[in-house]
N, C-alpha and C. Protein backbone atom coordinates (compact mmCIF):
# COMPACT_ATOMS: atom_id res chain seq x y z
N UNK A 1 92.64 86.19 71.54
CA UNK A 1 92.14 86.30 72.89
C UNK A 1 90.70 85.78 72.93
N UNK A 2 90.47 84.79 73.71
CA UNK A 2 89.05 84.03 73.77
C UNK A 2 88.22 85.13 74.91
N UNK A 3 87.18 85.35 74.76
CA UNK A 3 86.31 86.01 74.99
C UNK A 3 84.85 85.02 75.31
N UNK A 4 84.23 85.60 76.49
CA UNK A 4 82.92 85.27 77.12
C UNK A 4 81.89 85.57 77.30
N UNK A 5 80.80 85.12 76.98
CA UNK A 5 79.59 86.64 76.99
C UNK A 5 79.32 85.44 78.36
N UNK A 6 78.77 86.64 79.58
CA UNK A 6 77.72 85.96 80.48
C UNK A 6 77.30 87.23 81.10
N UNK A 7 76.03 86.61 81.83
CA UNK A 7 74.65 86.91 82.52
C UNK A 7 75.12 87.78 83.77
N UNK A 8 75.26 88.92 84.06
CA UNK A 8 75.56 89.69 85.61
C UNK A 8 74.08 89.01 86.30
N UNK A 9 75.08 88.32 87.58
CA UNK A 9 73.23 88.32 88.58
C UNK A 9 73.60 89.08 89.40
N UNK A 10 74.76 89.54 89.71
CA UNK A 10 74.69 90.47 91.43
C UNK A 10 75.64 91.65 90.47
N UNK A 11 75.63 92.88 90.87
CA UNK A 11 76.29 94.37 89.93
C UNK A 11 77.93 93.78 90.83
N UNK A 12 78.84 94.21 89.54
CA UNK A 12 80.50 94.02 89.90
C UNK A 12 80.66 95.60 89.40
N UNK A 13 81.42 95.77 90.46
CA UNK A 13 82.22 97.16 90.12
C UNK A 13 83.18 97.31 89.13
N UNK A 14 82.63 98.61 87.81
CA UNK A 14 83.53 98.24 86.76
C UNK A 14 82.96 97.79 85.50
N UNK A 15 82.00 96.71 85.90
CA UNK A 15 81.45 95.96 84.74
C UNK A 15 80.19 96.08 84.14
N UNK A 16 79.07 95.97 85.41
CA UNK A 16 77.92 96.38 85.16
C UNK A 16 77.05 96.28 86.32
N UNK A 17 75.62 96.16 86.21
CA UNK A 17 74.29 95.69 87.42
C UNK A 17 74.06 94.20 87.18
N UNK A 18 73.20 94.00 88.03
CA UNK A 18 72.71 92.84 87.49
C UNK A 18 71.40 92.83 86.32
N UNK A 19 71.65 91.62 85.41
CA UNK A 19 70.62 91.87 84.30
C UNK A 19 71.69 91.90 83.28
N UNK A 20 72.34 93.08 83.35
CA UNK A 20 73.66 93.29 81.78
C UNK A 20 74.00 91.79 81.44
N UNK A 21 74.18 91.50 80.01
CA UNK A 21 74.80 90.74 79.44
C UNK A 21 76.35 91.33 78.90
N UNK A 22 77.30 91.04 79.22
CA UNK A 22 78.45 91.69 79.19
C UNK A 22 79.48 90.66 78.70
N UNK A 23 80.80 91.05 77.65
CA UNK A 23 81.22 90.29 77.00
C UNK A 23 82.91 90.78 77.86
N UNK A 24 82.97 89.80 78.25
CA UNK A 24 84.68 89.83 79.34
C UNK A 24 85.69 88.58 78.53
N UNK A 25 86.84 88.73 79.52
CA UNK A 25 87.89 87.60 78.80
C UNK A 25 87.39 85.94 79.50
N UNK A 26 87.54 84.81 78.67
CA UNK A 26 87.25 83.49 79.39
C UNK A 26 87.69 83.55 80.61
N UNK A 27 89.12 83.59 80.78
CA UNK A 27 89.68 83.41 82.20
C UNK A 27 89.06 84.24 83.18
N UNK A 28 88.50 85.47 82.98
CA UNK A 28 88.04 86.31 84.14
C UNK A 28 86.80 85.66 84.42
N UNK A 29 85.83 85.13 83.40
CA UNK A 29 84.85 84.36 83.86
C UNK A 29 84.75 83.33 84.27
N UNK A 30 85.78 82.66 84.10
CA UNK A 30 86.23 81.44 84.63
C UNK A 30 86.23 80.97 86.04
N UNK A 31 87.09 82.33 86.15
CA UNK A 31 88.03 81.84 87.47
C UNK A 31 87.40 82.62 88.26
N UNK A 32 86.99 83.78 88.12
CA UNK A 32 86.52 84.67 89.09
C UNK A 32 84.90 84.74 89.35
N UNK A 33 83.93 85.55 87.58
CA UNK A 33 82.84 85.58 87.99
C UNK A 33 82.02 84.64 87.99
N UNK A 34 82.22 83.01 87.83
CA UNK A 34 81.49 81.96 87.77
C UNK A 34 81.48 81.51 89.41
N UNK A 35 82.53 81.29 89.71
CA UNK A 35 82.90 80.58 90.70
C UNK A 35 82.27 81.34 92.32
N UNK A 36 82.11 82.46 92.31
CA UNK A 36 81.48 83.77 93.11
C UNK A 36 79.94 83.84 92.52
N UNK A 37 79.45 83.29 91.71
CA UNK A 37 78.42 83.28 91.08
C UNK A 37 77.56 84.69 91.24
N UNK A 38 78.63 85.62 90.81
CA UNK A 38 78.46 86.92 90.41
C UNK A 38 77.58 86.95 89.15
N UNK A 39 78.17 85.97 87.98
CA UNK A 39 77.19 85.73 86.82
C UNK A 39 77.47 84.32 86.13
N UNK A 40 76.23 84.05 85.45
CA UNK A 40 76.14 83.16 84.64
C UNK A 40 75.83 82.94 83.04
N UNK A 41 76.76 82.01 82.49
CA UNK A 41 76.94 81.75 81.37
C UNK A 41 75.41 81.91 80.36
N UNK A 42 75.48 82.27 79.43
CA UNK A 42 74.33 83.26 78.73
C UNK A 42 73.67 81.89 77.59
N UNK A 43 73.15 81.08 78.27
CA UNK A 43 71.96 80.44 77.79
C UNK A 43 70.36 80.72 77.57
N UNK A 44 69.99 79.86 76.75
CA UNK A 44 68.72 80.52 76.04
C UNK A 44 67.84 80.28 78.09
N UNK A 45 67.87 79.85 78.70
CA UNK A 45 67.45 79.52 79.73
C UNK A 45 67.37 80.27 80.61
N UNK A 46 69.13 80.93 80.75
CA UNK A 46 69.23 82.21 81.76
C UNK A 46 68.90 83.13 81.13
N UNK A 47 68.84 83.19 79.92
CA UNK A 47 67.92 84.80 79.21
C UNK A 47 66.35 85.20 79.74
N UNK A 48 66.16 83.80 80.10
CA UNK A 48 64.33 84.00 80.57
C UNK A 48 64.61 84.78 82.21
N UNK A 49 66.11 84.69 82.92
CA UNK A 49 65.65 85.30 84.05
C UNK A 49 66.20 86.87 84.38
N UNK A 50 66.43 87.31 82.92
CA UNK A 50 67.00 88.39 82.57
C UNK A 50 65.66 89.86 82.85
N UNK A 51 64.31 89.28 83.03
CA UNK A 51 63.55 90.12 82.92
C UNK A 51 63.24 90.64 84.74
N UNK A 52 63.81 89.10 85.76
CA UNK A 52 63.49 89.48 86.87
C UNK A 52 64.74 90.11 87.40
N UNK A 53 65.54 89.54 87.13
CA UNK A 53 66.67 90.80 87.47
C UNK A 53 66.93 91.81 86.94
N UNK A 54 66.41 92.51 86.25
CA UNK A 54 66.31 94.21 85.31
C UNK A 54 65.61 94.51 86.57
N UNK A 55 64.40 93.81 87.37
CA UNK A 55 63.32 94.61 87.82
C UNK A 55 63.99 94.66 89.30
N UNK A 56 64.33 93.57 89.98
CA UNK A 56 65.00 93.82 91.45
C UNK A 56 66.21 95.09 91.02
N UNK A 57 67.18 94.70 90.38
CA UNK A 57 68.31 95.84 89.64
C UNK A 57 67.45 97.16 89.88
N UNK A 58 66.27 97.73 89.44
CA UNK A 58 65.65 98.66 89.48
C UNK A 58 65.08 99.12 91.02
N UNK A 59 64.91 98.01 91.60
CA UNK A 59 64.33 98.96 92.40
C UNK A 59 65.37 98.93 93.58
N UNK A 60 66.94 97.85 93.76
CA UNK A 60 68.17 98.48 93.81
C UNK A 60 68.46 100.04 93.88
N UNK A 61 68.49 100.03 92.81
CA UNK A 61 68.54 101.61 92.69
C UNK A 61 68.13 102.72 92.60
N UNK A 62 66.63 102.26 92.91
CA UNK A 62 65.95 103.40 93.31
C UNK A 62 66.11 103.27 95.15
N UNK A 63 66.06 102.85 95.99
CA UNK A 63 66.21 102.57 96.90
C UNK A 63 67.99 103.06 97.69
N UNK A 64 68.89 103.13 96.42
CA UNK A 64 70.28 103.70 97.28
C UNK A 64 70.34 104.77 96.38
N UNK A 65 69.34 105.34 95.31
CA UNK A 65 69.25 106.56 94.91
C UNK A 65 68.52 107.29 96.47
N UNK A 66 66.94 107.00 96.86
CA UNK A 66 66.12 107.50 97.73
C UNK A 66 67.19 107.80 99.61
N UNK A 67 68.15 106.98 99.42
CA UNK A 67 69.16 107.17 100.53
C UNK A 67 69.75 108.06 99.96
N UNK A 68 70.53 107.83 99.01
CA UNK A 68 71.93 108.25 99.14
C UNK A 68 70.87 110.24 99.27
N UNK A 69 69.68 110.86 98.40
CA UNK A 69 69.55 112.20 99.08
C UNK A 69 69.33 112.59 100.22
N UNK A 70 68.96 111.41 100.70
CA UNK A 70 68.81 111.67 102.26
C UNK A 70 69.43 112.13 103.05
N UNK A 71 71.12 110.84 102.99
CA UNK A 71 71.66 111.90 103.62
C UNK A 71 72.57 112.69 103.17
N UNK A 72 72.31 113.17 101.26
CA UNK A 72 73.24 114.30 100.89
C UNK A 72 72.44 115.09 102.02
N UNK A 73 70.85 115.38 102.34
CA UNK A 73 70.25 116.38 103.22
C UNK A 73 70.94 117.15 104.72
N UNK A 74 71.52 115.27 104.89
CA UNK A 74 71.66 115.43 106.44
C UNK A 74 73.17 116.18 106.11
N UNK A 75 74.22 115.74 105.04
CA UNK A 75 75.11 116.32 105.08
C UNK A 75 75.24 117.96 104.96
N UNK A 76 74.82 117.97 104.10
CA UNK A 76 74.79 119.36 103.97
C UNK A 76 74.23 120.82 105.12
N UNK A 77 73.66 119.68 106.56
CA UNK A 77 73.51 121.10 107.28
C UNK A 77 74.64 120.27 108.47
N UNK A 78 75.50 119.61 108.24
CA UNK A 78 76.56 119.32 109.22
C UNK A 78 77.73 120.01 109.06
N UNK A 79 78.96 119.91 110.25
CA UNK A 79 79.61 121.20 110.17
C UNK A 79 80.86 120.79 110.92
N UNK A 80 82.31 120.20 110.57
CA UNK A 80 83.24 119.40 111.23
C UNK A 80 83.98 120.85 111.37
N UNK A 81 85.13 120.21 112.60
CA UNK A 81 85.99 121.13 112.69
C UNK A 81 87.35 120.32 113.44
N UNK A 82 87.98 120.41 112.89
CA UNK A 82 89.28 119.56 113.18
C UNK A 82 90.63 120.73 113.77
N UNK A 83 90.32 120.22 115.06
CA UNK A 83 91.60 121.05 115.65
C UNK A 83 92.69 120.18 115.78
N UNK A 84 93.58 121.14 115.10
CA UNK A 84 95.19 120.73 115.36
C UNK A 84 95.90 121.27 115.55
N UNK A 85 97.39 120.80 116.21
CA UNK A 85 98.74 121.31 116.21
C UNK A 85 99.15 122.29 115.69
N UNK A 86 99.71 123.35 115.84
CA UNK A 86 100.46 123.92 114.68
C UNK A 86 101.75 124.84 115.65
N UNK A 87 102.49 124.80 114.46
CA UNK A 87 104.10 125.41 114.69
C UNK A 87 104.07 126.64 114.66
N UNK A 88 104.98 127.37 114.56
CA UNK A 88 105.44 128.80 114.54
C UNK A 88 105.07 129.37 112.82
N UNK A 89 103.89 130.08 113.66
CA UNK A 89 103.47 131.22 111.96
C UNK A 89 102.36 130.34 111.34
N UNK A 90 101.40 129.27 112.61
CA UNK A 90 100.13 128.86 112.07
C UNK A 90 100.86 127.42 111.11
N UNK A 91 101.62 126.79 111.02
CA UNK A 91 102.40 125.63 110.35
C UNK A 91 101.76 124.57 110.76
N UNK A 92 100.65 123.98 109.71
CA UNK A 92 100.17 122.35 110.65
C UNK A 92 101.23 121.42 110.52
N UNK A 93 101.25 120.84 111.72
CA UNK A 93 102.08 119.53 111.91
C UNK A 93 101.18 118.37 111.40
N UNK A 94 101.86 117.93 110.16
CA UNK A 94 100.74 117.11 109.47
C UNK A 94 99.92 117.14 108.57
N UNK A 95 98.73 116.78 108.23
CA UNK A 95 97.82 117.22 107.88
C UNK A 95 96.12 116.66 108.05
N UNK A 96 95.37 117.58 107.29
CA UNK A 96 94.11 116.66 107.85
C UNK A 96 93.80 116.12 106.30
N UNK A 97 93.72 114.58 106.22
CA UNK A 97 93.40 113.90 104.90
C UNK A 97 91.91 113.00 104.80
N UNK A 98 91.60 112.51 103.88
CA UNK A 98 90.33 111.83 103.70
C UNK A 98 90.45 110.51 104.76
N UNK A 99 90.75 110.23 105.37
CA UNK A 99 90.53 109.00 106.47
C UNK A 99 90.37 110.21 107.39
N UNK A 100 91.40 111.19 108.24
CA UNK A 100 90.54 112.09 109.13
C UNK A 100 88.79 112.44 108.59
N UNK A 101 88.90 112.40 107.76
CA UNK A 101 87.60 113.00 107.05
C UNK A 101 86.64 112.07 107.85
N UNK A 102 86.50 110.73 107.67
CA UNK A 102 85.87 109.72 107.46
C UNK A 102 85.62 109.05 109.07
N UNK A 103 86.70 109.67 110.01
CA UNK A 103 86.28 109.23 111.23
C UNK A 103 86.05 109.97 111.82
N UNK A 104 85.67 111.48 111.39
CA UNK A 104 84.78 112.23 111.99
C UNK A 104 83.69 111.69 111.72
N UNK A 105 83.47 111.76 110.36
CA UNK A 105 81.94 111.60 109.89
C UNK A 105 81.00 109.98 110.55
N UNK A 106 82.12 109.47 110.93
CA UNK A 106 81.36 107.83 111.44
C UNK A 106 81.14 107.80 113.22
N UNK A 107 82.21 109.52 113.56
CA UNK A 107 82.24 109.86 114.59
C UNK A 107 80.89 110.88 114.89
N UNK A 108 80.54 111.21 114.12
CA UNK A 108 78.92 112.34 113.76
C UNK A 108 77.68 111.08 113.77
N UNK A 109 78.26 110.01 113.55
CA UNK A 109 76.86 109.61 112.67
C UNK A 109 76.44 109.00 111.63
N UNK A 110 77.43 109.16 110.73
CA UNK A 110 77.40 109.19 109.73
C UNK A 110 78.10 108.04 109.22
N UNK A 111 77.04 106.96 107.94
CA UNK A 111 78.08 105.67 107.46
C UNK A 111 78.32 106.10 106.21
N UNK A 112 79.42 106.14 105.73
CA UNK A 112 79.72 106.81 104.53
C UNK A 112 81.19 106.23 104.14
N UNK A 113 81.22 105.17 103.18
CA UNK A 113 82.48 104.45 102.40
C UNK A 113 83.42 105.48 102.69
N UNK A 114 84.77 105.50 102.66
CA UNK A 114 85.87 105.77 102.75
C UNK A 114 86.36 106.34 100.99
N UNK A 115 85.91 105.55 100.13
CA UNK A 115 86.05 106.14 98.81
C UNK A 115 85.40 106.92 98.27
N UNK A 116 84.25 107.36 99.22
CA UNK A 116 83.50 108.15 98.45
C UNK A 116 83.81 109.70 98.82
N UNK A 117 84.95 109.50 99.56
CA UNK A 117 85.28 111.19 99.89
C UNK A 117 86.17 111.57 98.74
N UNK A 118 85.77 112.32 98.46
CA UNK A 118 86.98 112.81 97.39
C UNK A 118 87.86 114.10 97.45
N UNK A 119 88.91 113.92 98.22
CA UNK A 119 90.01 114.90 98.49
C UNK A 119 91.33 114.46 97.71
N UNK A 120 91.55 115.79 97.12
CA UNK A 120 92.61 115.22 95.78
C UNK A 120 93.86 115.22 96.94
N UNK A 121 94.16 116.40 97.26
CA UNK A 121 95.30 116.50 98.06
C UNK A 121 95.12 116.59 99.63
N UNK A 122 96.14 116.35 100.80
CA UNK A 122 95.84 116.26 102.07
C UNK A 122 95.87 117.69 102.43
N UNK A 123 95.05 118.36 103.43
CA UNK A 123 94.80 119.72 103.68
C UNK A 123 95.76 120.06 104.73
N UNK A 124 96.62 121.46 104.46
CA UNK A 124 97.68 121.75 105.09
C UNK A 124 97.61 123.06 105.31
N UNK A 125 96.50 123.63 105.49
CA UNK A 125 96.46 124.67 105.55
C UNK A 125 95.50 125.14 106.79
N UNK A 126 95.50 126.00 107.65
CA UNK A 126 94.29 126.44 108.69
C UNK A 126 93.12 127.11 107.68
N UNK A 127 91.67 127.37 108.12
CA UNK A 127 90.99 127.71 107.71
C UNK A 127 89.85 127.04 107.37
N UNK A 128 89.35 127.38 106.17
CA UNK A 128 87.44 126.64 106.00
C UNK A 128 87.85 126.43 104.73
N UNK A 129 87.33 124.89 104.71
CA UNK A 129 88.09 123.81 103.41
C UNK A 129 86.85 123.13 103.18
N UNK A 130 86.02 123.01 101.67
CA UNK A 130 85.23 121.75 101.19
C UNK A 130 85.83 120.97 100.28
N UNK A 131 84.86 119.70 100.80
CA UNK A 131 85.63 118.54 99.72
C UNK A 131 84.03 117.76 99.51
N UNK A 132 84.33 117.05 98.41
CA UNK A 132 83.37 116.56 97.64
C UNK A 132 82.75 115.02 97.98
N UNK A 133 81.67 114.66 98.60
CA UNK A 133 81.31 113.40 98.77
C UNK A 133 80.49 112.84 97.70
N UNK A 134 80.88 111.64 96.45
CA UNK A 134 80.07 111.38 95.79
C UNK A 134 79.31 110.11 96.40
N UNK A 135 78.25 110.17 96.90
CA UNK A 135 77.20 109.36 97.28
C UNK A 135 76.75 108.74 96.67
N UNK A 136 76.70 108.81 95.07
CA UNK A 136 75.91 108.11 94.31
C UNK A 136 76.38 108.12 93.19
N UNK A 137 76.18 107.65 91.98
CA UNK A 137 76.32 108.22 90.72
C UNK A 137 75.87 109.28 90.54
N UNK A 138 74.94 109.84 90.91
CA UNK A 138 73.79 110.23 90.40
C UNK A 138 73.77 112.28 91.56
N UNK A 139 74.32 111.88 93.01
CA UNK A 139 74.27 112.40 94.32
C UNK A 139 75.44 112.92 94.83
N UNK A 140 76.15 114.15 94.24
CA UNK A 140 77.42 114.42 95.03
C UNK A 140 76.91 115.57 96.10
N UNK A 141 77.84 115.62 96.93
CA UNK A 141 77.37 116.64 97.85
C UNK A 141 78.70 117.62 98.33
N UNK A 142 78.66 118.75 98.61
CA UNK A 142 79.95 119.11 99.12
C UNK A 142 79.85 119.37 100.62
N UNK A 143 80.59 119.44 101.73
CA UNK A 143 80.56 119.55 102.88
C UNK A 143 82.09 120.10 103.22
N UNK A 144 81.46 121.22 103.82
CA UNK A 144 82.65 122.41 104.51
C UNK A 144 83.23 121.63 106.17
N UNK A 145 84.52 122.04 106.10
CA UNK A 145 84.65 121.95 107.65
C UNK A 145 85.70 122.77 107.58
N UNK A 146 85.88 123.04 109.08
CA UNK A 146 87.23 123.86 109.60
C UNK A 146 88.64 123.35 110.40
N UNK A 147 89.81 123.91 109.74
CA UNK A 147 90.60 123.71 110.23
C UNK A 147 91.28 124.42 110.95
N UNK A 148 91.09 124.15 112.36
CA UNK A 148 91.87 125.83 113.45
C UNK A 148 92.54 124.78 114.37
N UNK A 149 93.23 126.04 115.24
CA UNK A 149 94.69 125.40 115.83
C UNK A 149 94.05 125.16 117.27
N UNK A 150 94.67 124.11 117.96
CA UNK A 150 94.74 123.92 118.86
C UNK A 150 95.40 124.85 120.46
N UNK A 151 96.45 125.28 120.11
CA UNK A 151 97.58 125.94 120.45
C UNK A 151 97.32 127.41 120.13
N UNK A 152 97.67 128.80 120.68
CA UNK A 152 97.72 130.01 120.12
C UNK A 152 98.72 130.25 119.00
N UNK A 153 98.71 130.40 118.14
CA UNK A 153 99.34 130.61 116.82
C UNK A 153 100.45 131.88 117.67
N UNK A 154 101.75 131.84 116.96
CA UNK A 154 102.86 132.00 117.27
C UNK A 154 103.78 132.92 116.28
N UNK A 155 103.80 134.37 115.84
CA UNK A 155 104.28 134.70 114.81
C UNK A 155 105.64 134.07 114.29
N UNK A 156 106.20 133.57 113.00
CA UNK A 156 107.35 133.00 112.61
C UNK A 156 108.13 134.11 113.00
N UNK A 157 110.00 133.75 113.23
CA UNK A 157 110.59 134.95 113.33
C UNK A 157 110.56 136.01 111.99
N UNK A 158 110.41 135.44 110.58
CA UNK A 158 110.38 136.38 109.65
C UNK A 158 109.20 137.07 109.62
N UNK A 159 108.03 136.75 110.05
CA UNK A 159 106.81 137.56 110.53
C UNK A 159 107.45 138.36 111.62
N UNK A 160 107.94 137.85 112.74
CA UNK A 160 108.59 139.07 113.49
C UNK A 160 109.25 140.24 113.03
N UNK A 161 110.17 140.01 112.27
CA UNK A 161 111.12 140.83 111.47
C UNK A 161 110.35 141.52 110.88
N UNK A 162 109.80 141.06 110.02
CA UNK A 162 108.81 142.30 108.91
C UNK A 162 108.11 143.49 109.76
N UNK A 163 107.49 142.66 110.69
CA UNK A 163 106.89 143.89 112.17
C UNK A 163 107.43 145.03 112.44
N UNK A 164 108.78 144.14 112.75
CA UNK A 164 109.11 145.30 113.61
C UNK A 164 109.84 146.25 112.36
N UNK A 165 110.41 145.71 111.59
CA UNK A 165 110.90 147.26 110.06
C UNK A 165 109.50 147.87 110.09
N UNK A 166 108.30 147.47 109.80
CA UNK A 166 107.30 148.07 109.59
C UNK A 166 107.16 149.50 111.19
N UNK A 167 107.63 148.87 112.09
CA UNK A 167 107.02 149.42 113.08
C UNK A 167 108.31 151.02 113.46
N UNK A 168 109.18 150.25 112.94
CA UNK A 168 110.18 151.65 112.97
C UNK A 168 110.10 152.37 112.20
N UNK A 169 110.42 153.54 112.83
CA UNK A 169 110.17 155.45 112.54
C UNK A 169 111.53 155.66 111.19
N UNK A 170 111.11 156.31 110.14
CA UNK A 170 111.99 156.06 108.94
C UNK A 170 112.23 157.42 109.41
N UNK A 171 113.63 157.86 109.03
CA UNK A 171 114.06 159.81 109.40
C UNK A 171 114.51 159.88 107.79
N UNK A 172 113.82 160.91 107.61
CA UNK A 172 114.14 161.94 106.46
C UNK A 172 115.33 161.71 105.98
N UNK A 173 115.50 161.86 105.10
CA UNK A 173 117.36 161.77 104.57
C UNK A 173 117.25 163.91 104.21
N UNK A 174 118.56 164.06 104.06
CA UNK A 174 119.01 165.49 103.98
C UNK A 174 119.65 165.83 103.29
């Protein structure tokens, strides 16, 4: 397997920032990061411009470090609440998943990638649910919201049933 060392000038997801010298397969450099001039081939020439891109790279990331707490700040005193549907005995029709997530939050205010929500599973349950926004490498934040019904919640008939045994008068046996 032929192998490539070249120069990152712009950060690829996966691989590195810009500045890294990183050793990938020919064809991926070939075809992909040359041609996008994502990076370049690692001559004694492009090594000399290895020192100005460490330093833009740096202050890159100090700059979507100095955001991204910002608005972990703003997140953390915000407060969603997603009303929905629900069936007999509180049953959501549906659920609320990380894209609901995401058009509240762009619906608040808020610009925040779509991948950076991190909800393992879709929420199916009523009540007060957090899920995890990683903002940064560096910047996760958690943010609560609520899930209540739209509709007056409706006892199931086996919730009925249990009631009413509960509610009848037991007579002594003899």
């Amino acid at each position: 397997m032929a192998h490539s060392e070249v120069l990152l000038v712009k950060p690829v997801e996966g691989l590195g920032g810009e500045g890294d010298q990183v050793k990938v397969r020919a064809g991926y450099a070939r075809n992909f990061l040359l041609p996008r001039e994502l990076a370049v081939p690692v001559t004694t020439a492009n090594r000399k411009q290895v020192e100005a891109l460490k330093k833009r790279r740096a202050e890159r990331e100090a700059t979507e470090l100095n955001g991204a707490q910002e608005l972990a700040k703003k997140l953390e005193k915000a407060s969603l609440a997603f009303a929905v549907t629900t069936g007999e005995g509180g049953k959501l029709f549906g659920s609320v998943t990380a894209a609901d997530l995401h058009d509240k939050l762009v619906a608040a205010g808020f610009t925040i990638d779509r991948k950076r929500i991190q909800l393992n599973t879709p929420v199916k349950t009523l009540g007060k649910h957090t899920v995890k926004l990683k903002l940064h490498p560096d910047v996760t934040v958690e943010l609560s919201f609520d899930v209540v019904s739209e509709n007056p919640i409706e006892p199931s008939a086996e919730e009925k049933a249990a009631e009413e045994k509960k509610n009848r008068k037991v007579e002594p046996r003899r």
